[in-house]
PDB file of N, CA and C in Angstrom:
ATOM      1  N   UNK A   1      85.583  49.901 132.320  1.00  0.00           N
ATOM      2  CA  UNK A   1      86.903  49.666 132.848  1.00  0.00           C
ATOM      3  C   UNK A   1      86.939  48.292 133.515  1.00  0.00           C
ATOM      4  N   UNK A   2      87.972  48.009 133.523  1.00  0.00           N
ATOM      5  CA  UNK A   2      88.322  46.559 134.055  1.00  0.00           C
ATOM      6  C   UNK A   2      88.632  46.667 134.998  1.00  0.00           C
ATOM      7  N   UNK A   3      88.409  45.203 136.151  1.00  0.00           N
ATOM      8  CA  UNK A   3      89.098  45.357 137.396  1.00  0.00           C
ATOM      9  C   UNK A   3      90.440  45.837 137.838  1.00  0.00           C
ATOM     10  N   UNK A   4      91.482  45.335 136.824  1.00  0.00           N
ATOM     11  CA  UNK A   4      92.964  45.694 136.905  1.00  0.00           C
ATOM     12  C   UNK A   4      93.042  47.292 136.525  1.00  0.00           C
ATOM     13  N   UNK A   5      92.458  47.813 135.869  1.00  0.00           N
ATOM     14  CA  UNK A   5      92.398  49.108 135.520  1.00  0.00           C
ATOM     15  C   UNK A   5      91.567  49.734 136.638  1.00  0.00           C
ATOM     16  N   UNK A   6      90.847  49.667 137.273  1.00  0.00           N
ATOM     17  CA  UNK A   6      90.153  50.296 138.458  1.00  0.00           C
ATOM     18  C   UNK A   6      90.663  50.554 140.020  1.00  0.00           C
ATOM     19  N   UNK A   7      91.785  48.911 139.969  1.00  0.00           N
ATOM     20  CA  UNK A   7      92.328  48.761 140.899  1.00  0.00           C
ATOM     21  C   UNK A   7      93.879  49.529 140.879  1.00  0.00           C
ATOM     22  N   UNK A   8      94.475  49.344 139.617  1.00  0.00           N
ATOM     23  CA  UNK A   8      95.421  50.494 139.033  1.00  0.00           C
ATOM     24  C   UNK A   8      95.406  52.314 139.588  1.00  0.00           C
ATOM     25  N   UNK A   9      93.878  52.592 138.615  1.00  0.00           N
ATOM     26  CA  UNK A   9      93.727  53.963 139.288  1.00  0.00           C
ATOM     27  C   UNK A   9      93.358  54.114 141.033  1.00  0.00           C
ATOM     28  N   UNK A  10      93.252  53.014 141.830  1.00  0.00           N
ATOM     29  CA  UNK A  10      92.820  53.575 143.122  1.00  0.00           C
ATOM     30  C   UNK A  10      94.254  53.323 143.540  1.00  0.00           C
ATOM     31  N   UNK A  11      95.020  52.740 143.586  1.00  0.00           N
ATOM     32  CA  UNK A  11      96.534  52.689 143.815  1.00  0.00           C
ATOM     33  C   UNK A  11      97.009  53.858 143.271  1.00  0.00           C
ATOM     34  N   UNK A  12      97.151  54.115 142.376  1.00  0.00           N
ATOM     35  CA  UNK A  12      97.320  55.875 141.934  1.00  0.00           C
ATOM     36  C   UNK A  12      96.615  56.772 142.829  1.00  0.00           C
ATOM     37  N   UNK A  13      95.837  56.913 143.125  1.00  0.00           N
ATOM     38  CA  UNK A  13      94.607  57.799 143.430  1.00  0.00           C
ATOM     39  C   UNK A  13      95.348  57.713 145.305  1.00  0.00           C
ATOM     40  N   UNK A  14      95.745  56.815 145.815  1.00  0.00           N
ATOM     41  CA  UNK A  14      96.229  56.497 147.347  1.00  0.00           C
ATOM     42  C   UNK A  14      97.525  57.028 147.283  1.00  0.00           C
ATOM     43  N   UNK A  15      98.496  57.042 146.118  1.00  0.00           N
ATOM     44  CA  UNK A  15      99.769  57.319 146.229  1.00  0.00           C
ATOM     45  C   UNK A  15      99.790  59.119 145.963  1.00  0.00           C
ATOM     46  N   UNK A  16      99.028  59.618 145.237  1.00  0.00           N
ATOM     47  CA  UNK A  16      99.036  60.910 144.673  1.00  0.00           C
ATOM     48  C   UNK A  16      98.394  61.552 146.334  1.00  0.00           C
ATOM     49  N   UNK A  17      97.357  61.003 146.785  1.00  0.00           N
ATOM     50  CA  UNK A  17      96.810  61.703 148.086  1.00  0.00           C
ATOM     51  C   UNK A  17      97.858  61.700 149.333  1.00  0.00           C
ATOM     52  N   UNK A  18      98.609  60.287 149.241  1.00  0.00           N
ATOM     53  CA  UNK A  18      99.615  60.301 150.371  1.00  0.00           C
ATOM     54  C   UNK A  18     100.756  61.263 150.241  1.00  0.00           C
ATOM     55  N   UNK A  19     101.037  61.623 148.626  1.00  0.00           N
ATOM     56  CA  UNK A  19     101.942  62.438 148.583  1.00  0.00           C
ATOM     57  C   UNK A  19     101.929  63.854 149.173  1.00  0.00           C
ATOM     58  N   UNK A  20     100.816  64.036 148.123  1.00  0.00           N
ATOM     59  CA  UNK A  20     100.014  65.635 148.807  1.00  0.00           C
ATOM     60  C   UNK A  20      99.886  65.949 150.392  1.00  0.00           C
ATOM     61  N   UNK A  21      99.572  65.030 151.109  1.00  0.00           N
ATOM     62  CA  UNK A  21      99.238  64.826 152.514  1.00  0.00           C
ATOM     63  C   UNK A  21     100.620  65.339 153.233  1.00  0.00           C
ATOM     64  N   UNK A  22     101.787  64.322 153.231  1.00  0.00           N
ATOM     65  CA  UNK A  22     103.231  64.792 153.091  1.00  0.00           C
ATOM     66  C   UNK A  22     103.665  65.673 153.034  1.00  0.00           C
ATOM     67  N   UNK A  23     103.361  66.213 151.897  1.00  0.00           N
ATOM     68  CA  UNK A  23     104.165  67.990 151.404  1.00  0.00           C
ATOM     69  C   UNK A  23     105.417  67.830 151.289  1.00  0.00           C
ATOM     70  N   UNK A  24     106.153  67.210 150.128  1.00  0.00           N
ATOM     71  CA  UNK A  24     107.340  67.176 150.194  1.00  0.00           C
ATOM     72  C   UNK A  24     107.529  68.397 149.192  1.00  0.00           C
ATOM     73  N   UNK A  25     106.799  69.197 148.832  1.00  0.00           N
ATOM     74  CA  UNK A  25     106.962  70.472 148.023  1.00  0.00           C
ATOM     75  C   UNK A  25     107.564  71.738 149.263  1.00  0.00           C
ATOM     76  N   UNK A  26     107.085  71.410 150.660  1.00  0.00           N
ATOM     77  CA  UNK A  26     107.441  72.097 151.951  1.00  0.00           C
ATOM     78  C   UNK A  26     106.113  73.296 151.683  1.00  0.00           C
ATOM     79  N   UNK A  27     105.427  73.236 150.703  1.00  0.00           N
ATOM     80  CA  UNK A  27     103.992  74.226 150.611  1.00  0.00           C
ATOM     81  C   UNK A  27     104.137  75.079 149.108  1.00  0.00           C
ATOM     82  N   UNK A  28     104.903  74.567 148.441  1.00  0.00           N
ATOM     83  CA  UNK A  28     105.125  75.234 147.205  1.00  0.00           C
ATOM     84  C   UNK A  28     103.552  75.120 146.481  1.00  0.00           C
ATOM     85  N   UNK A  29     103.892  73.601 146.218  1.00  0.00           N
ATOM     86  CA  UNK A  29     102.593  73.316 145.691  1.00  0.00           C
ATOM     87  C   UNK A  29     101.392  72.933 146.427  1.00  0.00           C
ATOM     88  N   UNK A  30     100.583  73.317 146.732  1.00  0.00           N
ATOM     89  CA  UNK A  30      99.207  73.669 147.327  1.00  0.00           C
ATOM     90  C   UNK A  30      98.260  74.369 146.776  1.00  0.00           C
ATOM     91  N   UNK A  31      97.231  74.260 146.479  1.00  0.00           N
ATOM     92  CA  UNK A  31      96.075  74.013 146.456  1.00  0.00           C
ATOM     93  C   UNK A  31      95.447  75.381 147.003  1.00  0.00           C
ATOM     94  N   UNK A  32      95.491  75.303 148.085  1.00  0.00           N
ATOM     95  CA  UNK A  32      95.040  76.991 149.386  1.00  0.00           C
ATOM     96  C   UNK A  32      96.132  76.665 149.980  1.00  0.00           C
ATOM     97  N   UNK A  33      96.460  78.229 149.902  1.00  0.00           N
ATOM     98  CA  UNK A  33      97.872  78.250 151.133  1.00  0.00           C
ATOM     99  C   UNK A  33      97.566  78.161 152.703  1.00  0.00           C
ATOM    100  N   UNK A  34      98.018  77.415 153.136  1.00  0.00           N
ATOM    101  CA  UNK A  34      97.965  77.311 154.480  1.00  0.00           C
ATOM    102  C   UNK A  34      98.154  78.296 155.605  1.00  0.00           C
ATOM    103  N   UNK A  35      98.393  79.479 155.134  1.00  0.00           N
ATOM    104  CA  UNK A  35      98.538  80.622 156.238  1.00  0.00           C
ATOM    105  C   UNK A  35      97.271  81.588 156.001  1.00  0.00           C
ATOM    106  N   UNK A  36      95.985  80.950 155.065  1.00  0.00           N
ATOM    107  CA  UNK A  36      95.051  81.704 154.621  1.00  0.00           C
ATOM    108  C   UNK A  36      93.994  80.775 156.467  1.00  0.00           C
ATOM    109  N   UNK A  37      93.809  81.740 157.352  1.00  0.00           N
ATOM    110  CA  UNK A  37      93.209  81.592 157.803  1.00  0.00           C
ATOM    111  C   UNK A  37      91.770  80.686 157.861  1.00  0.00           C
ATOM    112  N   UNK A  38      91.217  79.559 158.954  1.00  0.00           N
ATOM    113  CA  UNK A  38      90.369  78.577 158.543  1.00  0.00           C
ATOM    114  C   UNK A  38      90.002  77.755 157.840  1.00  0.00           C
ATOM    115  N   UNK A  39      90.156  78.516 156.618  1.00  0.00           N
ATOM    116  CA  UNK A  39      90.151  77.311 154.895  1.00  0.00           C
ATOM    117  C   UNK A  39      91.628  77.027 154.558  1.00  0.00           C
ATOM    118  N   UNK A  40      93.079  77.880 155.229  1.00  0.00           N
ATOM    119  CA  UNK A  40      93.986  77.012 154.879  1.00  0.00           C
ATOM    120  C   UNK A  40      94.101  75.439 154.754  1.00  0.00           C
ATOM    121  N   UNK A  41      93.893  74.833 155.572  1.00  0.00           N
ATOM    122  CA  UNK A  41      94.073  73.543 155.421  1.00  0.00           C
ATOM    123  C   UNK A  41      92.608  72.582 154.612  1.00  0.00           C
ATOM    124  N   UNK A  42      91.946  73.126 154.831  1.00  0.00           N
ATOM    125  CA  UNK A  42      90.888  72.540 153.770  1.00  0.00           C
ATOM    126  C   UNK A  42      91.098  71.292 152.040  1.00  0.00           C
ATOM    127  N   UNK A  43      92.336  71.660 151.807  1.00  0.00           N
ATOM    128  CA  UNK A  43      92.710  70.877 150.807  1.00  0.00           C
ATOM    129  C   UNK A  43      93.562  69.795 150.995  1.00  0.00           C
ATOM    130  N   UNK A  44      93.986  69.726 152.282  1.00  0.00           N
ATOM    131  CA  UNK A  44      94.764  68.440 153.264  1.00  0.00           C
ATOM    132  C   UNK A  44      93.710  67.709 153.902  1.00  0.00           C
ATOM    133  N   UNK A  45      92.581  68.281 154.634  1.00  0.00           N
ATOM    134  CA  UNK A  45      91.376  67.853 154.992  1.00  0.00           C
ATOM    135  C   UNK A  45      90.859  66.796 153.570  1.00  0.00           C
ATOM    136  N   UNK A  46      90.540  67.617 153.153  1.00  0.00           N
ATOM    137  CA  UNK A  46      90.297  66.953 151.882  1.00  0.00           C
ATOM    138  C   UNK A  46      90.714  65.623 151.022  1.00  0.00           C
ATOM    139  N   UNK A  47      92.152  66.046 150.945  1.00  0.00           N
ATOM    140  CA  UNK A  47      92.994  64.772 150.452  1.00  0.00           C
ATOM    141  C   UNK A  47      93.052  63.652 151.219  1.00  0.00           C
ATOM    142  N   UNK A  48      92.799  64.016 152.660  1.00  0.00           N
ATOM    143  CA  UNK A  48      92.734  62.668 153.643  1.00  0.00           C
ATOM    144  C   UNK A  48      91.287  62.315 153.263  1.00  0.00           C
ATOM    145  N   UNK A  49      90.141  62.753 153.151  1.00  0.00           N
ATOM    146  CA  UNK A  49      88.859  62.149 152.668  1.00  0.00           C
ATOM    147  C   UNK A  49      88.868  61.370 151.955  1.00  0.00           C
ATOM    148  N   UNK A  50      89.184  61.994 150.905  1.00  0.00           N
ATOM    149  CA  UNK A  50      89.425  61.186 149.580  1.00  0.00           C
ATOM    150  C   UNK A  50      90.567  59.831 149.567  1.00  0.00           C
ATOM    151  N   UNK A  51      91.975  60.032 150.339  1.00  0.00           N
ATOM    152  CA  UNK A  51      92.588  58.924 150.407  1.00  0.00           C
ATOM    153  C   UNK A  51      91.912  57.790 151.708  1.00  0.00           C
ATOM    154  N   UNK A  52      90.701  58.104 152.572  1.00  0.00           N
ATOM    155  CA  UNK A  52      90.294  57.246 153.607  1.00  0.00           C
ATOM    156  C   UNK A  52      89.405  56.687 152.475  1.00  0.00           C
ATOM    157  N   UNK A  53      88.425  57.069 151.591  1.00  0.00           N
ATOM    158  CA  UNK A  53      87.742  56.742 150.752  1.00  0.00           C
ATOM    159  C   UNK A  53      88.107  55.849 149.563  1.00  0.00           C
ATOM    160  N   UNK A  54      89.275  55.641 148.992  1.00  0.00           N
ATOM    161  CA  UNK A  54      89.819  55.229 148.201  1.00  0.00           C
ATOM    162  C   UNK A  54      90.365  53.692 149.045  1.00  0.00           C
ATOM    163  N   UNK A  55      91.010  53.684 150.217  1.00  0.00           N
ATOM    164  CA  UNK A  55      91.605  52.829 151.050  1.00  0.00           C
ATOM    165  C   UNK A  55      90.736  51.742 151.420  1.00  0.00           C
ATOM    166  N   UNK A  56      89.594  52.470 151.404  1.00  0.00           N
ATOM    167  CA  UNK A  56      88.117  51.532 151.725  1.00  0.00           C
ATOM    168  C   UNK A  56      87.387  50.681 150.075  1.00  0.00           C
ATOM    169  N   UNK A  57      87.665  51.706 149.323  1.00  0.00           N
ATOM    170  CA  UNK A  57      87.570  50.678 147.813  1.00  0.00           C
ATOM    171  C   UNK A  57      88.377  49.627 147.657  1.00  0.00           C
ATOM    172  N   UNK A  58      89.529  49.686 147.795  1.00  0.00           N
ATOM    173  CA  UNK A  58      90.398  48.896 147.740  1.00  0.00           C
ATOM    174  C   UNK A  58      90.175  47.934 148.706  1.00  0.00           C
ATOM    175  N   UNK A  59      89.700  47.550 149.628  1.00  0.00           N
ATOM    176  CA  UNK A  59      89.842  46.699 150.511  1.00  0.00           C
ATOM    177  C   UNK A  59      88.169  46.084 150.325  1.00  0.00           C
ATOM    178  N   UNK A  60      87.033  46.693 149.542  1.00  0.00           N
ATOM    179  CA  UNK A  60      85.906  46.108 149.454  1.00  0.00           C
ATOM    180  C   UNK A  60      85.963  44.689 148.603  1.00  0.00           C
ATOM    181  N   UNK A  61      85.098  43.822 149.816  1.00  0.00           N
ATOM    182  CA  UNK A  61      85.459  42.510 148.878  1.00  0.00           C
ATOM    183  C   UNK A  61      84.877  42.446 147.537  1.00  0.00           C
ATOM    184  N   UNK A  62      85.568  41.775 146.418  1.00  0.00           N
ATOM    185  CA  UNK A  62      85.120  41.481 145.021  1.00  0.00           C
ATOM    186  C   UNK A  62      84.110  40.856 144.979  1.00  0.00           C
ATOM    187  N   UNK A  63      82.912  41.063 143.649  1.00  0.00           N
ATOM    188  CA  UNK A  63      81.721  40.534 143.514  1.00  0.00           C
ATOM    189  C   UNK A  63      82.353  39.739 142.432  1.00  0.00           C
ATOM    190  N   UNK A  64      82.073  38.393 142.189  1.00  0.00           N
ATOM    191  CA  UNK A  64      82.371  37.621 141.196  1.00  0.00           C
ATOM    192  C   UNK A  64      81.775  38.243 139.899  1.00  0.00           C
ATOM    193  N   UNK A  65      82.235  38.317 138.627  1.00  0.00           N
ATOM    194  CA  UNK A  65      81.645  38.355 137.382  1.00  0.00           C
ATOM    195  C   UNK A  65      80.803  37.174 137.011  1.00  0.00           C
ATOM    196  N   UNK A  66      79.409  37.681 136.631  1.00  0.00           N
ATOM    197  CA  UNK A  66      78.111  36.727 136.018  1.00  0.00           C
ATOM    198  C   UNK A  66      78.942  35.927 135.217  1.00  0.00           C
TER     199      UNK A  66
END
């Protein structure tokens, strides 16, 4: 994959997690329902991992190509 294509999917990958994070479904769509005791939220936990992780790719400085 190419840089523009890598940098493409982590911009995807930040917008799909911010969405989820949000809940503009109001809990329709989820993952684990949130009234399931302890592991409810586990898949919001989650999506913030993954979007702190992604936020940090994106911002790692570029290695020049050989």
């Amino acid at each position: 994959m190419g840089p523009r294509t890598t940098r493409l999917l982590t911009l995807l990958g930040i917008l799909a997690c911010g969405l989820y994070i949000l809940n503009p479904g109001m809990g329709v769509f989820e993952l684990i329902p949130d009234n399931i005791p302890v592991i409810g939220n586990l898949d919001e936990a989650g999506a913030t991992v993954l979007l702190v992780q992604l936020i940090r790719r994106l911002r790692a400085p570029r290695l020049p190509n050989p």
